[in-house]
N, C-alpha and C. Protein backbone atom coordinates (compact mmCIF):
# COMPACT_ATOMS: atom_id res chain seq x y z
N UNK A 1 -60.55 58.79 -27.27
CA UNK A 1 -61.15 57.88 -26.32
C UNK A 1 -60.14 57.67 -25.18
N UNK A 2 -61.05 57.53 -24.30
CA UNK A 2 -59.70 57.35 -22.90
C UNK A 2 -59.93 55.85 -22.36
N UNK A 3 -58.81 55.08 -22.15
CA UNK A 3 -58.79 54.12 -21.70
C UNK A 3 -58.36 53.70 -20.51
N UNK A 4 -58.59 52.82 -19.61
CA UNK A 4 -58.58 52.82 -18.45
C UNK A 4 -57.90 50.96 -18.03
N UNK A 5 -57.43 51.56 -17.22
CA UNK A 5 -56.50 49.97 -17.08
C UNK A 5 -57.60 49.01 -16.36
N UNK A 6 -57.61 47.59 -16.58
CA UNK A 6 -58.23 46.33 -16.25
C UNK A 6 -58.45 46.41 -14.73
N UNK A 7 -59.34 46.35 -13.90
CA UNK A 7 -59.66 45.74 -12.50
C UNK A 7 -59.29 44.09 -12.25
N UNK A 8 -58.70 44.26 -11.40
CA UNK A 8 -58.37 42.87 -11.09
C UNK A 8 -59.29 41.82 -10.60
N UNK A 9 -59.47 40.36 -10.51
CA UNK A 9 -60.50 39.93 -9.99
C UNK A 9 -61.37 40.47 -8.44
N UNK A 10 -60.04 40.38 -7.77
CA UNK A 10 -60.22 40.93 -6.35
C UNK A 10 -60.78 42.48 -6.02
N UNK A 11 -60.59 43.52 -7.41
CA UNK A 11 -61.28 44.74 -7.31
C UNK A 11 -62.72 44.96 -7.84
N UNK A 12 -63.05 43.84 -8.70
CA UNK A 12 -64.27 43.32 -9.56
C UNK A 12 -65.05 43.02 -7.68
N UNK A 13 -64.69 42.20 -7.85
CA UNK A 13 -65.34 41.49 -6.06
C UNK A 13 -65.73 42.49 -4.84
N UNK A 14 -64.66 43.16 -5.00
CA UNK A 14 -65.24 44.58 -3.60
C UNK A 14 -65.87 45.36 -4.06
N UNK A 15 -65.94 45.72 -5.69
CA UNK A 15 -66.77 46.46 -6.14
C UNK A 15 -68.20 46.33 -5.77
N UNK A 16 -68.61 44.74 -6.08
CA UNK A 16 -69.37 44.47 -6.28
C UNK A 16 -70.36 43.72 -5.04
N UNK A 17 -69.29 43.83 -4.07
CA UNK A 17 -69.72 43.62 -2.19
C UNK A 17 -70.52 44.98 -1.96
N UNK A 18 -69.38 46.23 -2.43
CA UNK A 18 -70.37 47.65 -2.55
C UNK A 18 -71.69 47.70 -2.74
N UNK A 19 -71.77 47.27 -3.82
CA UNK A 19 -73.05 47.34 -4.78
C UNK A 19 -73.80 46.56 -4.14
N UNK A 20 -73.17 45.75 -3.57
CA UNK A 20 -75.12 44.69 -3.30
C UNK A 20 -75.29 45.16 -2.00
N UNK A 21 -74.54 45.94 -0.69
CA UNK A 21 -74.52 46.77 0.41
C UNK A 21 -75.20 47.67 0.41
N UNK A 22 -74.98 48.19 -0.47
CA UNK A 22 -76.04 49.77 -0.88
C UNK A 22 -77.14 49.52 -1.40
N UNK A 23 -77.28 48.77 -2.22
CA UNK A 23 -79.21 47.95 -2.30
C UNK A 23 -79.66 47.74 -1.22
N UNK A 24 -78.61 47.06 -0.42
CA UNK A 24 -79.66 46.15 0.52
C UNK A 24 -80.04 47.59 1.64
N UNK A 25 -78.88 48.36 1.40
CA UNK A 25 -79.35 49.47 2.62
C UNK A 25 -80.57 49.94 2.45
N UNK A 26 -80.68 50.52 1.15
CA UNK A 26 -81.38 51.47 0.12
C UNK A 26 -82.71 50.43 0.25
N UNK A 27 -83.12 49.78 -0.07
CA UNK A 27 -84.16 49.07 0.14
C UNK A 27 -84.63 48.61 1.76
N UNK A 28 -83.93 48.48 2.43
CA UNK A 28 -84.09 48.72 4.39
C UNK A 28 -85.05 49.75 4.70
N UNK A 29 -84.00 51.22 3.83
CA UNK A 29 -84.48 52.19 4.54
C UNK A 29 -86.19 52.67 3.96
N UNK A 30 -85.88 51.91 2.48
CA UNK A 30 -87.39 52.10 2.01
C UNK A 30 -88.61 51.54 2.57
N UNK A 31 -88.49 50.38 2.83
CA UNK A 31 -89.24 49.56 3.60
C UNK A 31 -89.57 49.83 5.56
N UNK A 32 -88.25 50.32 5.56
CA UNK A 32 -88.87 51.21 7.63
C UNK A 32 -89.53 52.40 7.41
N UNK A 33 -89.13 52.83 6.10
CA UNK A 33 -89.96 54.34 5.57
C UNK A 33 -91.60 53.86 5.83
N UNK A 34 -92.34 52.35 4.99
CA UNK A 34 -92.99 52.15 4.94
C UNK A 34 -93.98 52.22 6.00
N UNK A 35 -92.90 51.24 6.85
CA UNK A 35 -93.52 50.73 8.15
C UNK A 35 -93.92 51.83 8.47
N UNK A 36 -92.99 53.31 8.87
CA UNK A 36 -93.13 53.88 9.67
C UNK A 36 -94.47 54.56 8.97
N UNK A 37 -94.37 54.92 8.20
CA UNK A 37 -96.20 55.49 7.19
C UNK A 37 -97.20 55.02 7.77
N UNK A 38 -97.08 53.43 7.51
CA UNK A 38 -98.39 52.47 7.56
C UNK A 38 -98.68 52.98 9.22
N UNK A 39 -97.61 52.87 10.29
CA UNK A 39 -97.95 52.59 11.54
C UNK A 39 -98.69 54.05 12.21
N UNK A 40 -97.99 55.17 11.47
CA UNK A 40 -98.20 56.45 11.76
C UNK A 40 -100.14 56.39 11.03
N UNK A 41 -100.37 56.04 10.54
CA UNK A 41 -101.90 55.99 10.17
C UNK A 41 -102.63 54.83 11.26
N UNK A 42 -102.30 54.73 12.23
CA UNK A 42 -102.94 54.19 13.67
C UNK A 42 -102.53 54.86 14.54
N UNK A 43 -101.62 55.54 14.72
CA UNK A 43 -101.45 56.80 15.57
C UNK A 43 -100.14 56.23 16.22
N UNK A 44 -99.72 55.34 15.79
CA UNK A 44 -97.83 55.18 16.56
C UNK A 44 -96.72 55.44 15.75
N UNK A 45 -96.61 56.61 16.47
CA UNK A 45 -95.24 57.40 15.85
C UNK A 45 -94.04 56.08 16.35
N UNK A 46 -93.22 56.42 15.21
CA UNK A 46 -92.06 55.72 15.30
C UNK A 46 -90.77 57.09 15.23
N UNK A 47 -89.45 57.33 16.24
CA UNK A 47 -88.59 58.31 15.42
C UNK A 47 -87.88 57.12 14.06
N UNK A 48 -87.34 57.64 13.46
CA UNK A 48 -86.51 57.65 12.36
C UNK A 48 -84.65 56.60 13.34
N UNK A 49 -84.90 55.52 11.88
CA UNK A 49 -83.71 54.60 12.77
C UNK A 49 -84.17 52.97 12.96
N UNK A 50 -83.49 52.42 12.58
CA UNK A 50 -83.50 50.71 12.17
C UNK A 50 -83.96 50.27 13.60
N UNK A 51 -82.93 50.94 14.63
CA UNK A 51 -83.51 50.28 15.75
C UNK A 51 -84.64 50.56 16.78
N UNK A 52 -84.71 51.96 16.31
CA UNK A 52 -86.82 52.10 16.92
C UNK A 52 -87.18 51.13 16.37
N UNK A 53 -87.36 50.86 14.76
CA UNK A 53 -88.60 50.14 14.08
C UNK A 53 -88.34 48.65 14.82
N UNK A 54 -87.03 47.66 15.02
CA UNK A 54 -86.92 46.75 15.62
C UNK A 54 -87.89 46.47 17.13
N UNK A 55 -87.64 48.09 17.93
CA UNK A 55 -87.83 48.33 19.53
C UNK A 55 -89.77 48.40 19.07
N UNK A 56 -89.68 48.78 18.29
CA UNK A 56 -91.46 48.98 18.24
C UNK A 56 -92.16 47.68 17.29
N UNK A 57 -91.49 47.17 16.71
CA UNK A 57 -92.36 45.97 16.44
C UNK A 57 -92.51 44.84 17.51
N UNK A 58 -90.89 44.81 18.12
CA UNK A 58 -90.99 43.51 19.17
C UNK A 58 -92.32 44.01 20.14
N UNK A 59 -92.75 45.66 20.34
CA UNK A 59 -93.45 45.61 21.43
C UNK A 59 -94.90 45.47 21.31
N UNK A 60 -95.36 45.78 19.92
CA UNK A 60 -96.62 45.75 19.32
C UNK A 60 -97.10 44.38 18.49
N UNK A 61 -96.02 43.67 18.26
CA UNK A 61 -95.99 42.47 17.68
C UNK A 61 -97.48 41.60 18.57
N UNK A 62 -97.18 40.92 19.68
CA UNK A 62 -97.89 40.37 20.49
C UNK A 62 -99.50 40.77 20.68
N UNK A 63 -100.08 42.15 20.73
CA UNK A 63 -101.03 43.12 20.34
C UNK A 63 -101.55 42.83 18.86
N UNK A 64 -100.99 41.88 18.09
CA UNK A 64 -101.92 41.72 16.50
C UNK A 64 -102.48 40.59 16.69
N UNK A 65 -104.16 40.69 16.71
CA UNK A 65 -104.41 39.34 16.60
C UNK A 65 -104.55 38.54 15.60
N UNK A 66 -104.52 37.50 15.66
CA UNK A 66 -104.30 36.44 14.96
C UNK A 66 -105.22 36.37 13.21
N UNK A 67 -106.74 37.14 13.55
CA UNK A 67 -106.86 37.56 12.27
C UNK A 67 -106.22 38.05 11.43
N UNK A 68 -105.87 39.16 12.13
CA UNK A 68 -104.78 40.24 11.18
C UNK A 68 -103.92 39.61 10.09
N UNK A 69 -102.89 38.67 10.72
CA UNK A 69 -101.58 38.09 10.31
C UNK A 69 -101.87 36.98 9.44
């Protein structure tokens, strides 16, 4: 068996800043994946990138009416 020396509190902690960084990315990119699906089935292409989907909701936002939402 191989054993491996103790992480310190402070390496426990950045580990684990990692870990919840990469979820939160990983779940971002799943969810603009979405958007970009759902929106592409009305005919507005989005390219690929956090800040199209930002640039294209602020502009289509205003355009949903109030039923919709």
């Amino acid at each position: 068996m191989r054993f491996v020396p103790n992480k310190s509190i402070e390496q426990q902690d950045i580990q684990s800043m990692h870990r919840i960084r990469s979820l939160l990315v990983s779940r971002r990119t799943a969810q603009t994946n979405q958007i970009r699906g759902l929106l592409l089935e009305y005919g507005v292409i989005i390219p690929k990138g956090i800040a199209y989907i930002r640039k294209t909701i602020r502009h289509i936002q205003p355009s949903i009416s109030p039923s919709v939402v």
